[in-house]
C-alpha atoms as a PDB file:
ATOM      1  CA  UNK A   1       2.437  -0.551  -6.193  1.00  0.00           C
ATOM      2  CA  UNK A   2       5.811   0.710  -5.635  1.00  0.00           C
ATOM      3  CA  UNK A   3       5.193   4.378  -7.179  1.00  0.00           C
ATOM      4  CA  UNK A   4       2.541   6.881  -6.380  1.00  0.00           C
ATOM      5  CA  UNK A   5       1.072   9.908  -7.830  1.00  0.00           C
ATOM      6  CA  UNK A   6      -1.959  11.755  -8.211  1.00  0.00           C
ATOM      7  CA  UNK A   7      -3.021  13.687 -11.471  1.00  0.00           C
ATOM      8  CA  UNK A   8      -5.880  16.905 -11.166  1.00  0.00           C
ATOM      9  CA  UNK A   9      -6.847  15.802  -7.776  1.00  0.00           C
ATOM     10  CA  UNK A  10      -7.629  12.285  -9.051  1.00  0.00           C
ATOM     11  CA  UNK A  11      -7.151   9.759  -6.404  1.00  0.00           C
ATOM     12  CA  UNK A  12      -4.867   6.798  -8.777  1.00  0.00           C
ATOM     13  CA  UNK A  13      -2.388   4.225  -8.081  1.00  0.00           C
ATOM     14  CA  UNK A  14       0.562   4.274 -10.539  1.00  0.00           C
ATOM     15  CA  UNK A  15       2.125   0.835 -11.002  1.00  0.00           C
ATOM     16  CA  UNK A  16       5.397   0.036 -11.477  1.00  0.00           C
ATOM     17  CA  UNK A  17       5.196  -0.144 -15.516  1.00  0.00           C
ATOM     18  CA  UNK A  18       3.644   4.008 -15.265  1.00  0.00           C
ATOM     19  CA  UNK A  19       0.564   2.767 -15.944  1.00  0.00           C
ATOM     20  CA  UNK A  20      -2.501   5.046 -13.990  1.00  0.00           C
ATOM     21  CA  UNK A  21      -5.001   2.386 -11.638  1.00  0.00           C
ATOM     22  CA  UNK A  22      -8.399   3.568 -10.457  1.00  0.00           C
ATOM     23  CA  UNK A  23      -9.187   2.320  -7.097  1.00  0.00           C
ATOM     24  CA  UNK A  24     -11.932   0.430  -9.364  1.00  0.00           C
ATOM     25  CA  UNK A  25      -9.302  -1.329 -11.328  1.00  0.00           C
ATOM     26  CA  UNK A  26      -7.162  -2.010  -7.923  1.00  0.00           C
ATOM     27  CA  UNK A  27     -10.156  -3.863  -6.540  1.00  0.00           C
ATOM     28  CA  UNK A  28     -10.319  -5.714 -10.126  1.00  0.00           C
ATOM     29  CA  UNK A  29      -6.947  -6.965  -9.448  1.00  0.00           C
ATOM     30  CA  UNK A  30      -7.523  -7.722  -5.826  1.00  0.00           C
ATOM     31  CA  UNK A  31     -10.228  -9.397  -6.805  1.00  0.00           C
ATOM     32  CA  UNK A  32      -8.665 -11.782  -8.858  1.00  0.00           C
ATOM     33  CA  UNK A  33      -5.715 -12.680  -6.003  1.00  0.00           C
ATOM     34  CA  UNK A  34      -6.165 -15.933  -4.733  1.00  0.00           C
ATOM     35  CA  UNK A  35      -4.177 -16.647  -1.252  1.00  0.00           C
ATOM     36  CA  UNK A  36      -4.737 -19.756   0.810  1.00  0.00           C
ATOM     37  CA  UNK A  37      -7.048 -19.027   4.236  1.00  0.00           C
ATOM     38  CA  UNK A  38      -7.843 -15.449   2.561  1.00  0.00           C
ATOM     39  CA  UNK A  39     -11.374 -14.526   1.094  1.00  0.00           C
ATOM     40  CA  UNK A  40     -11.854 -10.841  -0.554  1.00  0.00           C
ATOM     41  CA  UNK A  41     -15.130 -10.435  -0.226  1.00  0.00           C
ATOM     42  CA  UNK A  42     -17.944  -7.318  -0.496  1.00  0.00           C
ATOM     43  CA  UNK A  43     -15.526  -5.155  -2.729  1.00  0.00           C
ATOM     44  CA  UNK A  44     -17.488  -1.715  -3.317  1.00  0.00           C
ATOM     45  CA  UNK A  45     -15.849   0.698  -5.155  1.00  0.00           C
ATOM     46  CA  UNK A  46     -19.491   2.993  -4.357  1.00  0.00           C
ATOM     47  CA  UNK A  47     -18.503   2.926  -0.683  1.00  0.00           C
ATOM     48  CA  UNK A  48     -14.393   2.880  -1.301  1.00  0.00           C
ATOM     49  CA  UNK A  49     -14.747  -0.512   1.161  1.00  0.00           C
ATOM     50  CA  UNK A  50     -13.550  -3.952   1.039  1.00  0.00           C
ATOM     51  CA  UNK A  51     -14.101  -6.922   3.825  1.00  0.00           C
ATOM     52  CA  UNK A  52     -11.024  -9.246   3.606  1.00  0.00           C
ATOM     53  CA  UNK A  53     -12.104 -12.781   6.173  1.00  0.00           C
ATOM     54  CA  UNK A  54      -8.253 -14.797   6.791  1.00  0.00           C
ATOM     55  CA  UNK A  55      -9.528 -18.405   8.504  1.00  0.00           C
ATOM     56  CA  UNK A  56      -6.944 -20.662   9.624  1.00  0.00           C
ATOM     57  CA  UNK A  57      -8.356 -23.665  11.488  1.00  0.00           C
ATOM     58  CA  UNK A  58     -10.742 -22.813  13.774  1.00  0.00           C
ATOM     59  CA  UNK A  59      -9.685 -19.235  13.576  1.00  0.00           C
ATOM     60  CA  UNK A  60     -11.002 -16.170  11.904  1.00  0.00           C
ATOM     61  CA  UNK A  61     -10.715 -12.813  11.547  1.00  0.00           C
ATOM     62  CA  UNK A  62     -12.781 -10.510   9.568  1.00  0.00           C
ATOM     63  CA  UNK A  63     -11.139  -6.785   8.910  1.00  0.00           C
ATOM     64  CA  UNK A  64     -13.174  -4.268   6.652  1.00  0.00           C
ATOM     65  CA  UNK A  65     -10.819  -1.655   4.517  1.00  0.00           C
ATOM     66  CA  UNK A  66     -12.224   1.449   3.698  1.00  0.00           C
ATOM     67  CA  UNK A  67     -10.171   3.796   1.170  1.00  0.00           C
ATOM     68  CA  UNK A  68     -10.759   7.985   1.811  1.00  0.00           C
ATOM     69  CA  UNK A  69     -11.187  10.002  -0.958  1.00  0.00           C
ATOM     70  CA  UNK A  70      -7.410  10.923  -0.684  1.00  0.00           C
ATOM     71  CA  UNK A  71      -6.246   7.747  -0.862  1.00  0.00           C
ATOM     72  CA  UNK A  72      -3.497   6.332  -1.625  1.00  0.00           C
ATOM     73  CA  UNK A  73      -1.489  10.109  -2.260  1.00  0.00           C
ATOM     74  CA  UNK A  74      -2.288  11.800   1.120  1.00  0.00           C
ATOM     75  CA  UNK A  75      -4.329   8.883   3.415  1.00  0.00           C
ATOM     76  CA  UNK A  76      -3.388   5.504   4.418  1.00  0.00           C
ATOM     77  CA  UNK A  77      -6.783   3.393   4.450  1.00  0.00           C
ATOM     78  CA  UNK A  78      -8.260   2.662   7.718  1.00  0.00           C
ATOM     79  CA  UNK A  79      -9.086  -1.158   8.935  1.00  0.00           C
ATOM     80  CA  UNK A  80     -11.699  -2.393  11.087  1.00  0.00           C
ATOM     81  CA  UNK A  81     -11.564  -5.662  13.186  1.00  0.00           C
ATOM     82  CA  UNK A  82     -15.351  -6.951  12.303  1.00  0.00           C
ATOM     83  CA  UNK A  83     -14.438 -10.419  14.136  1.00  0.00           C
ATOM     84  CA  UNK A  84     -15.160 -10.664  17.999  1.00  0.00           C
ATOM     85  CA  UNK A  85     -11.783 -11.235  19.100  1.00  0.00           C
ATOM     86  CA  UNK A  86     -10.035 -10.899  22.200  1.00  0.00           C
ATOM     87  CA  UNK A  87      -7.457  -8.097  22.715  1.00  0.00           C
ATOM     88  CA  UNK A  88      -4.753 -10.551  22.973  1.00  0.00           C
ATOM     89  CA  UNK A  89      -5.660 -11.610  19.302  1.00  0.00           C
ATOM     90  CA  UNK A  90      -5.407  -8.173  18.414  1.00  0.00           C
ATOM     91  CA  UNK A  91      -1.749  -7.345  19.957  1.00  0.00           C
ATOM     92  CA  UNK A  92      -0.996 -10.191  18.460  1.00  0.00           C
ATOM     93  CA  UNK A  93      -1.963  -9.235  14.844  1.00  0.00           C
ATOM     94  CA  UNK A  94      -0.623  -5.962  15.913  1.00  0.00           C
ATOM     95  CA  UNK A  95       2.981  -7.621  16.450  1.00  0.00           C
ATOM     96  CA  UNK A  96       2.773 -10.300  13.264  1.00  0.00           C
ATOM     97  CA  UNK A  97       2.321  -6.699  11.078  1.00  0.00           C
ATOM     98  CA  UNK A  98       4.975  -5.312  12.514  1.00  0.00           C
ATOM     99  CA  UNK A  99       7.229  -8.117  12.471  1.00  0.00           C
ATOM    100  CA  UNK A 100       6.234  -8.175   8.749  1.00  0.00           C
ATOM    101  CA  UNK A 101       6.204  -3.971   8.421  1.00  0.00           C
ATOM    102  CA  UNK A 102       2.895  -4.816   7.302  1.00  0.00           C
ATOM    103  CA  UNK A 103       0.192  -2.203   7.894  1.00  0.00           C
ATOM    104  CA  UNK A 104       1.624  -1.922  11.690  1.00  0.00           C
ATOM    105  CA  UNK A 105       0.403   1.626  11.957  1.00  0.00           C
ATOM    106  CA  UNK A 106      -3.187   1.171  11.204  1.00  0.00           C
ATOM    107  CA  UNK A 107      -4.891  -0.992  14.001  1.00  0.00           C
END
């Protein structure tokens, strides 16, 4: 979603068309994403909490995003490595999402 804004204190997306997204309806879409080696899986909108598992070969990584009330206006979500991985793994996710500018600033 390119554009942002919140309305009353509601916490919605707005896409690029205007149109107003829940965070329900922005797991609806996510949920309907298919990417090779990526499974979106446990989507609650109840707990604002998704667990996203990325395999490739014999590795895989497990990261739980959890969206704060304020989201996406005024907080970034916060991710959580649920794999056992070693710290190398992580700097090295660490510099693949920055090389990418991909959610660098959250691990």
């Amino acid at each position: 979603m390119a554009k942002s804004s919140t309305s009353e204190g509601t916490n919605k997306e707005i896409n690029m068309s205007g149109a107003v997204l829940s965070l329900d309806q922005e797991f609806s879409i996510i949920k309907g994403i298919k990417i090779p080696n990526i499974l979106i899986e446990k989507v609650s909108a109840q707990t604002r909490s998704l667990i996203i598992t990325a395999q490739r070969g014999k590795f895989l990584v497990q990261v739980k995003i959890t969206f704060p009330s304020l989201y996406p206006i005024e907080a970034p979500p916060a991710f959580e490595m649920l794999s056992n991985i070693s710290p190398q793994s992580k700097v090295k996710i660490k510099e693949v999402c920055a090389e990418h500018e991909m959610l660098s600033g959250y691990f």
